[in-house]
Protein backbone atom coordinates (compact mmCIF):
# COMPACT_ATOMS: atom_id res chain seq x y z
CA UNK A 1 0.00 0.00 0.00
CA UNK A 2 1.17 3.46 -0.43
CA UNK A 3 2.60 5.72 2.26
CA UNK A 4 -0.38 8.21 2.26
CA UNK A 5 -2.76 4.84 3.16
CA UNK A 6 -0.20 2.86 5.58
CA UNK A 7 0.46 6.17 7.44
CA UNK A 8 -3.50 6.46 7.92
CA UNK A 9 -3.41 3.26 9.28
CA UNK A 10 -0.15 3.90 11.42
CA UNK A 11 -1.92 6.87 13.26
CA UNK A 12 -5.36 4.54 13.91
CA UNK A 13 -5.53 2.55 17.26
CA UNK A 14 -3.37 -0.05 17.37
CA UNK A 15 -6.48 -2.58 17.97
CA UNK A 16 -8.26 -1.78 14.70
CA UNK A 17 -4.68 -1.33 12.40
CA UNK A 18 -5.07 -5.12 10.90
CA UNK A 19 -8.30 -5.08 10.32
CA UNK A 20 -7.74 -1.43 8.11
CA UNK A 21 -4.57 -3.28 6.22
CA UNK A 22 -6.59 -6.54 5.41
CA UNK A 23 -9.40 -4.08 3.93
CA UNK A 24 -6.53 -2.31 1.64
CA UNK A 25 -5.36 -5.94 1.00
CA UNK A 26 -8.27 -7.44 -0.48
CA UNK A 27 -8.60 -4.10 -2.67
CA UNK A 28 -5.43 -4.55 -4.21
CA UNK A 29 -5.94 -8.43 -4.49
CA UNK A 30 -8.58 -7.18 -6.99
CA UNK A 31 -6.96 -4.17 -8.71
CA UNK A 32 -3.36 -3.92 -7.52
CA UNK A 33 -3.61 -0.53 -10.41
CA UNK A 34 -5.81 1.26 -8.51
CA UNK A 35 -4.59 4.58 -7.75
CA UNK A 36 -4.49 4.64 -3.58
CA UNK A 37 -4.93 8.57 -2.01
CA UNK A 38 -6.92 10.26 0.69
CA UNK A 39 -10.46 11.43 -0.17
CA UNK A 40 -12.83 13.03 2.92
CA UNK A 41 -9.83 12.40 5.08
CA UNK A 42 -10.32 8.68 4.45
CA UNK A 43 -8.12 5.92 2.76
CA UNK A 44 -9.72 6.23 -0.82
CA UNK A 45 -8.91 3.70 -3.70
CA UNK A 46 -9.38 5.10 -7.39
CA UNK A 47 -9.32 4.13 -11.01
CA UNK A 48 -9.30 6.56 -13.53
CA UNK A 49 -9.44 9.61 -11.15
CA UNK A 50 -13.12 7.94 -10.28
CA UNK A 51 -13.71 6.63 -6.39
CA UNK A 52 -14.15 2.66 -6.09
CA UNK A 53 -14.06 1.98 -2.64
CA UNK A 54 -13.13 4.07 0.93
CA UNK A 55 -12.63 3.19 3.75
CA UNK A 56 -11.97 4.36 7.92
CA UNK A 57 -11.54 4.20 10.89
CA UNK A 58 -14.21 4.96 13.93
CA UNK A 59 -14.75 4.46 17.37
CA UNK A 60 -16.85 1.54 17.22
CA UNK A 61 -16.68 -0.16 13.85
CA UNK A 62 -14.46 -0.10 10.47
CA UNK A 63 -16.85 2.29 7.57
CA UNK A 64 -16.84 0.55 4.18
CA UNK A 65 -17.71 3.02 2.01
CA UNK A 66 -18.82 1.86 -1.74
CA UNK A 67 -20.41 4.12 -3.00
CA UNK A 68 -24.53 4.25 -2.79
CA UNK A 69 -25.00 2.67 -6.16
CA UNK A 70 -23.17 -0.16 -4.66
CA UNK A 71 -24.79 -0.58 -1.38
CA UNK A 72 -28.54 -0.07 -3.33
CA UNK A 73 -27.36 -3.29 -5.35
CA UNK A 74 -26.02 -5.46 -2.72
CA UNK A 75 -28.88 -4.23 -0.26
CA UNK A 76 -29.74 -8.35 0.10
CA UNK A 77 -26.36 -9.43 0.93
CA UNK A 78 -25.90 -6.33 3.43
CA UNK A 79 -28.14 -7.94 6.14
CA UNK A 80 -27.14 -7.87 9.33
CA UNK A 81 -24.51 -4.65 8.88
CA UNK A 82 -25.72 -1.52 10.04
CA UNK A 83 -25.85 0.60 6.37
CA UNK A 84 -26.57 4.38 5.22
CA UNK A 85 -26.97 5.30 1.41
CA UNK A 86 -22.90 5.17 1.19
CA UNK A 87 -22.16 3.31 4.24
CA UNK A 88 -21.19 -0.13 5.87
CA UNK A 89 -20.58 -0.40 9.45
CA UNK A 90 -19.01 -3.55 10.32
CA UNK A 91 -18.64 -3.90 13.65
CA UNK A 92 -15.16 -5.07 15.48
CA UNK A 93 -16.04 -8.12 17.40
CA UNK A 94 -17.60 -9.01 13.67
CA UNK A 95 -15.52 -10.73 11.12
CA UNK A 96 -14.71 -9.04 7.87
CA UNK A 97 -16.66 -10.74 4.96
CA UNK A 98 -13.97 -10.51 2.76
CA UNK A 99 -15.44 -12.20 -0.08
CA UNK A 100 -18.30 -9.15 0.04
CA UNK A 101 -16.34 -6.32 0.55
CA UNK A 102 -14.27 -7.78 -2.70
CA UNK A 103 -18.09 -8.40 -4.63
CA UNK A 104 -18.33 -4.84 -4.05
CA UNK A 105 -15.51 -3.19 -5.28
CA UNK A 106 -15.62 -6.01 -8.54
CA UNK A 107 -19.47 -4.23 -9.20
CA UNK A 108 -17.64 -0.83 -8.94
CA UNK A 109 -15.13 -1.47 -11.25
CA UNK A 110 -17.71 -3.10 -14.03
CA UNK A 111 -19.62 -0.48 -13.22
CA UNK A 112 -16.90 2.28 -13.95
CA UNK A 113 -15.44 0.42 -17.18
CA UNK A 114 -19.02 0.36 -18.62
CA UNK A 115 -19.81 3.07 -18.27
């Protein structure tokens, strides 16, 4: 990951700092391309100067952050997480669905390239 990204992560409580990496992980297991910057103050992964997926750090739970087309088409498999029109709150004692949060960014990117 790139310095602006791991340095987000560096400064976040030492608790929730793996659980931040393995989200950047499985974003680059997808894409490893995508441009990686900070967007909103958050961790922000692009392709073509066009957002695909954030991500952060609060209190109580790591924000996946899609985009709302996303989360409207994935509204199903989002059960059980705690969701806005752009947001996913995944809770810490909760393990990361890593296969989901990867679904997610994969509808982004289709959705970007055809667009």
């Amino acid at each position: 990951m790139e310095d602006v990204i791991k340095t987000y992560i560096a400064k976040a409580a030492l608790e929730v700092q793996d659980i931040l990496r393995r989200v950047g992980e499985l974003v680059l297991e997808v894409d490893p391309g995508l441009t990686q910057t900070l967007s909103y103050q958050m961790p922000t992964f692009k392709k073509h100067g066009k957002p695909i997926l954030y991500f952060a750090a609060h209190k109580n739970h790591p924000g996946i952050y899609p985009t709302p087309p996303t989360i409207a088409q994935f509204v199903a498999r989002l059960a059980g997480y705690k969701t806005s029109k752009g947001a996913i709150q995944i809770p810490y004692s909760m393990m990361l669905n890593e296969e989901l949060i990867q679904y997610l960014l994969c509808f982004n990117l289709e959705r970007l390239e055809n667009r």
